[in-house]
Protein backbone atom coordinates (compact mmCIF):
# COMPACT_ATOMS: atom_id res chain seq x y z
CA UNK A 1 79.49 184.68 33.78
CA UNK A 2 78.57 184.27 30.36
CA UNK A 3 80.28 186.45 27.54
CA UNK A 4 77.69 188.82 26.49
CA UNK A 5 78.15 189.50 22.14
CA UNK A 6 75.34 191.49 21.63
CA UNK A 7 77.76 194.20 20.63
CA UNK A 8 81.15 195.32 20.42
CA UNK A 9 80.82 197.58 23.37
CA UNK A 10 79.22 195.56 25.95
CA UNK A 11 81.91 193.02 24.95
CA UNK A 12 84.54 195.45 25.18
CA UNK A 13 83.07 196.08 28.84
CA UNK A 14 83.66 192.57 30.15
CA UNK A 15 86.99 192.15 28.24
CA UNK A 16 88.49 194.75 29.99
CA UNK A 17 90.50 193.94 32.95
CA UNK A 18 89.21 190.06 32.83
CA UNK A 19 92.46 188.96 33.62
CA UNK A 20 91.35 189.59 36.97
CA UNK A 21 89.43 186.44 36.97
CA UNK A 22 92.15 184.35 36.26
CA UNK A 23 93.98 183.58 39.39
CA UNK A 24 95.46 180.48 38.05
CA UNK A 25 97.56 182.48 36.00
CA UNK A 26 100.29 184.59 37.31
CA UNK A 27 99.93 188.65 35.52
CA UNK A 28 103.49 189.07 34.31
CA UNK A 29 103.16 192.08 32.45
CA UNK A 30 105.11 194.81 35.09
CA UNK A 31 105.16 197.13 31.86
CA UNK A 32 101.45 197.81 31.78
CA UNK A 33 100.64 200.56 33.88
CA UNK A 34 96.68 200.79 33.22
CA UNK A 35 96.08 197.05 32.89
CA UNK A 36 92.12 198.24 33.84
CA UNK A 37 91.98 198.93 29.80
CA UNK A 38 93.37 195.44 28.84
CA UNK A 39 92.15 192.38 28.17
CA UNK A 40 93.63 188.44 27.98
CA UNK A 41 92.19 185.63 25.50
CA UNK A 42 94.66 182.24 25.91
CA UNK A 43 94.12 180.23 22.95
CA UNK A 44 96.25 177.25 23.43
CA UNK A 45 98.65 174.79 25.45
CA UNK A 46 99.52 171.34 25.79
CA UNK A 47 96.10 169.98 26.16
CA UNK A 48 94.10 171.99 22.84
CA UNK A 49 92.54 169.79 20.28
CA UNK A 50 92.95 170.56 16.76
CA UNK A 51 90.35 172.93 16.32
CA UNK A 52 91.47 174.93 19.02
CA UNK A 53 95.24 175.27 17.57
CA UNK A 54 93.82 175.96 13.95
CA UNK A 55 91.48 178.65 16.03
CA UNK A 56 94.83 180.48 18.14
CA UNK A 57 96.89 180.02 14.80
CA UNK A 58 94.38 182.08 12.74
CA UNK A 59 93.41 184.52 15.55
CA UNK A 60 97.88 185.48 15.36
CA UNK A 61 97.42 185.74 11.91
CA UNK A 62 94.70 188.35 11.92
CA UNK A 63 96.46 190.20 14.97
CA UNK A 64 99.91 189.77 13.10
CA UNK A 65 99.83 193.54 12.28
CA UNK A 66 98.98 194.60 15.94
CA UNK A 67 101.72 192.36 17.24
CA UNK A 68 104.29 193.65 14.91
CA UNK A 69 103.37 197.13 14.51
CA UNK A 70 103.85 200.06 16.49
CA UNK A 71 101.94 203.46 15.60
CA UNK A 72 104.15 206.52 15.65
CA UNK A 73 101.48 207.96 17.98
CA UNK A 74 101.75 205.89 20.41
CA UNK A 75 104.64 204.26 22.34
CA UNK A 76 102.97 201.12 23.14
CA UNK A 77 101.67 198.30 20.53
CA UNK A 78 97.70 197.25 21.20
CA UNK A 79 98.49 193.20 21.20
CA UNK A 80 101.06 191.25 22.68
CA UNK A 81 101.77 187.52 22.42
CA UNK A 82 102.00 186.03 26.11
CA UNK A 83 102.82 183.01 27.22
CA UNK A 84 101.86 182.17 30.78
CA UNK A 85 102.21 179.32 32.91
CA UNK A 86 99.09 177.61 34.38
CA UNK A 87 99.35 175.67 37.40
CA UNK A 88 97.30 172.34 34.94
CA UNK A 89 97.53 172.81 31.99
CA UNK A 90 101.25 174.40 32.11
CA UNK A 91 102.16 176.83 29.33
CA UNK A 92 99.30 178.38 28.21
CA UNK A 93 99.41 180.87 24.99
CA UNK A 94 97.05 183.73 24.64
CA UNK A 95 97.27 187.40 23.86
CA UNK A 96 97.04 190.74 25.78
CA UNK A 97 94.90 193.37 24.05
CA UNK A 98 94.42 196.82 24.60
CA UNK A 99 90.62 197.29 24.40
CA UNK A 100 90.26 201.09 25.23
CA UNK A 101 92.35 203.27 23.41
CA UNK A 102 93.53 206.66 25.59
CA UNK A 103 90.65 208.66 23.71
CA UNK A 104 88.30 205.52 25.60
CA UNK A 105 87.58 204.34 22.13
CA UNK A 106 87.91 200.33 21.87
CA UNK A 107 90.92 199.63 19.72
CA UNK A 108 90.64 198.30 16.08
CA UNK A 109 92.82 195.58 17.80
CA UNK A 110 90.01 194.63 19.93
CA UNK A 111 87.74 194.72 17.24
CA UNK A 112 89.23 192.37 15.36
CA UNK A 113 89.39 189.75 18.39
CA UNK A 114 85.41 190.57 18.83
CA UNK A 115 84.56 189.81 15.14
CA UNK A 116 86.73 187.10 15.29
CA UNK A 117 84.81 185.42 18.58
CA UNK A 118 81.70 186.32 17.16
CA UNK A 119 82.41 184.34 13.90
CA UNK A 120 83.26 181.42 15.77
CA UNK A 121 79.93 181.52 17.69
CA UNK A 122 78.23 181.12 14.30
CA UNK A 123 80.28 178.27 13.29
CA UNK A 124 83.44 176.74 15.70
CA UNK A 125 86.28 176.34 12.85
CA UNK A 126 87.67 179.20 11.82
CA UNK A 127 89.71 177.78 8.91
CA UNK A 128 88.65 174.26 7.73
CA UNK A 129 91.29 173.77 5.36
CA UNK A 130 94.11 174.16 7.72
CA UNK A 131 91.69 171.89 10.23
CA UNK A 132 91.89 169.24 7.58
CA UNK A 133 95.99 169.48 7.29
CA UNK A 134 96.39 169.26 10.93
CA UNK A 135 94.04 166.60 11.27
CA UNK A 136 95.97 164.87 8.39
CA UNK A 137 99.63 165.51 9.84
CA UNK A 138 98.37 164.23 13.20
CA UNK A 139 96.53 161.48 11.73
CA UNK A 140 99.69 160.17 9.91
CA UNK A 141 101.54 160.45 13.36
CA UNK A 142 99.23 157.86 14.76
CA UNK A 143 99.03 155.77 11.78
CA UNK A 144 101.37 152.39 13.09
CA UNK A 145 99.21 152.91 16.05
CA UNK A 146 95.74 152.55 14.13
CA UNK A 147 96.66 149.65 11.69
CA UNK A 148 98.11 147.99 15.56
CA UNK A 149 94.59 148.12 16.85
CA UNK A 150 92.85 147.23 13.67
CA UNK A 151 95.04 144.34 13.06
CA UNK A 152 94.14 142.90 16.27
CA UNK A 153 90.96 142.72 15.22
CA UNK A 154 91.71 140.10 12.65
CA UNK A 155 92.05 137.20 15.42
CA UNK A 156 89.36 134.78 13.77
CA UNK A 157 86.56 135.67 16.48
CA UNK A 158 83.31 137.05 15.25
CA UNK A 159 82.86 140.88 15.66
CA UNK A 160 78.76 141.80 16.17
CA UNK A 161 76.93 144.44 14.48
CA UNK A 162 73.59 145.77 15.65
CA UNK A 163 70.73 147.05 12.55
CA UNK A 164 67.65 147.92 14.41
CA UNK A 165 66.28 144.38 15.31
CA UNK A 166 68.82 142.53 13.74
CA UNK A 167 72.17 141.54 14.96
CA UNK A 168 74.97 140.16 12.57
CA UNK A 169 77.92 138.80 12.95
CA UNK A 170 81.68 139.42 10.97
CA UNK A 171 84.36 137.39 11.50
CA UNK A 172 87.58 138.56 10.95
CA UNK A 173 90.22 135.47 9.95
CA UNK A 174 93.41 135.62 11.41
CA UNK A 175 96.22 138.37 9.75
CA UNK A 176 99.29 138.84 11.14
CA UNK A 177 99.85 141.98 8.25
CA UNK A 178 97.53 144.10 7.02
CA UNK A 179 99.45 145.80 4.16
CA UNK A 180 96.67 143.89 1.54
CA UNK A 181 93.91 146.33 3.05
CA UNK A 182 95.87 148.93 4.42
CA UNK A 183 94.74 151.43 1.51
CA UNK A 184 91.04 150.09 1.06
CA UNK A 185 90.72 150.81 4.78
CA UNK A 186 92.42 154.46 4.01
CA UNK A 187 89.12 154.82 1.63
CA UNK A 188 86.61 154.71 4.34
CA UNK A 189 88.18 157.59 6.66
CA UNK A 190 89.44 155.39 9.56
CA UNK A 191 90.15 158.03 12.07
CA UNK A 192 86.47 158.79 12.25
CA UNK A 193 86.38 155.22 14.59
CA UNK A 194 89.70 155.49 16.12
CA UNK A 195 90.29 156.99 19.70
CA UNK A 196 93.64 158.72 20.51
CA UNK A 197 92.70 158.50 23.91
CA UNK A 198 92.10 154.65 24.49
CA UNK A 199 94.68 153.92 21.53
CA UNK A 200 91.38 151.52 20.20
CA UNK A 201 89.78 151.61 17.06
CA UNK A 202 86.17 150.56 16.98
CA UNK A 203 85.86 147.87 14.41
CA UNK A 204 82.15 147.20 14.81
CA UNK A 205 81.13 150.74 13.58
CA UNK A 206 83.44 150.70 11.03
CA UNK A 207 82.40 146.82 9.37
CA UNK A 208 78.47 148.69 9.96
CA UNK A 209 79.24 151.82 8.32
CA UNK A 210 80.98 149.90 5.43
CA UNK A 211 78.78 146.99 4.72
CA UNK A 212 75.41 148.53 6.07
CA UNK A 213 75.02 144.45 7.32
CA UNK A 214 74.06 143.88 3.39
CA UNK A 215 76.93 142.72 1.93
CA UNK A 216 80.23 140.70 2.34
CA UNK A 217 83.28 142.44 2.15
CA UNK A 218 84.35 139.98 0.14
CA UNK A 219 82.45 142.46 -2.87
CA UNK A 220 84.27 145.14 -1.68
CA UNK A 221 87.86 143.73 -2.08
CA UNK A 222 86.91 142.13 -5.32
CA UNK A 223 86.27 145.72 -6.19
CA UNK A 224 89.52 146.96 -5.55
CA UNK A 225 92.35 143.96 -6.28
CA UNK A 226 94.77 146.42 -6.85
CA UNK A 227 94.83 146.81 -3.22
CA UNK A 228 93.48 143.40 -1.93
CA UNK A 229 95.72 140.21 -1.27
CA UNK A 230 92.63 137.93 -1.35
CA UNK A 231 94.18 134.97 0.20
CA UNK A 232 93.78 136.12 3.44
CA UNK A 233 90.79 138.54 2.57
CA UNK A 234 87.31 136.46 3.18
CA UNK A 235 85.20 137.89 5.49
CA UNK A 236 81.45 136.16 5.76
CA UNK A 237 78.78 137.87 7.23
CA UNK A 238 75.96 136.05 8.37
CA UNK A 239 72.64 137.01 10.17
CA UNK A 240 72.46 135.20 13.98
């Protein structure tokens, strides 16, 4: 069943009491007694990519004064954080929100979670700056791993690149340290051609996007010998 947005209320309608259709997750919340009025959203666990952390982290940060503030007229808080174990994915992190008040108005708690899914529907990120630190901070984690599988690419075989009709071919001398290049190849965004998954970083896009199969690279490291031992930096392209 798809979520329906077309307003707040016939949100609010389906959000209500949808934890019954999660019966890989065990309800743990004995302290609810009209869970028919509640709602669950999980957010995150082991398995989330970036976006999806940067997503949950903002989501807590615009429920922050629901999950730590409790109305003198009421005894019970509208949000709580839960953490709930899935029999897959494992610890899963979400959060339980009251959608109907006891008056059956939805809660301003609830409101903020439907603004905030309706927001993402118009565009997935819901802070790009703190997308762009994670992605950084997880990059530099993986960084020994990326020069690894670049490096191996410098093995004196010929690496193809397709342009339309034409097919070229770079061939990488033999390097047994990249530390010459390491920062010229920090200039051209290499995690947009490395895989975390597969651990392999795909040198043929990246000699493409670089050289557009018009010029050697020896221009480019002529352009930067600050950062270029150019010994071992010749690279000829050639058209087959």
């Amino acid at each position: 069943m798809d979520d329906d947005f077309s307003s707040l209320e016939a949100f609010a309608d389906q959000f209500a009491g949808n934890w019954r259709f999660f019966p890989d997750f065990i309800w743990l919340r004995n302290d609810i007694t009209d869970p028919e009025q509640w709602g669950i959203i999980y957010t995150r666990n082991s398995q989330s990519t970036p976006i999806e952390i940067v997503n949950a982290e903002h989501l807590k940060h615009l429920l922050w004064v629901y999950l730590h503030h409790k109305s003198k007229k009421r005894k019970q808080k509208h949000v709580y954080h839960i953490h709930d174990r899935h029999f897959a994915a494992g610890l899963t992190e979400g959060f339980l929100i009251r959608v109907y008040d006891t008056t059956g108005n939805v809660t301003n708690a609830y409101a903020t979670l439907y603004d905030h899914l309706s927001a993402l529907r118009d565009y997935p990120v819901a802070d790009d700056e703190a997308l762009d630190k994670l992605e950084a901070e997880l990059f530099a984690d993986e960084w020994q791993e990326i020069l690894d599988s670049i490096i191996a690419h410098f093995d004196g075989e010929h690496h193809p690149i397709a342009d339309g009709e034409y097919r070229y071919y770079v061939n990488l001398k033999l390097l047994d340290d990249i530390s010459g290049i390491e920062k010229l190849i920090l200039k051209h965004n290499p995690r947009d051609y490395w895989s975390s998954d597969t651990g392999y970083f795909n040198m043929s896009h990246f000699l493409y996007d670089i050289t557009d199969g018009r010029i050697t690279f020896d221009e480019i490291f002529f352009a930067c010998p600050d950062t270029i031992c150019l010994n071992f930096s010749a690279i000829l392209l050639s058209q087959a």
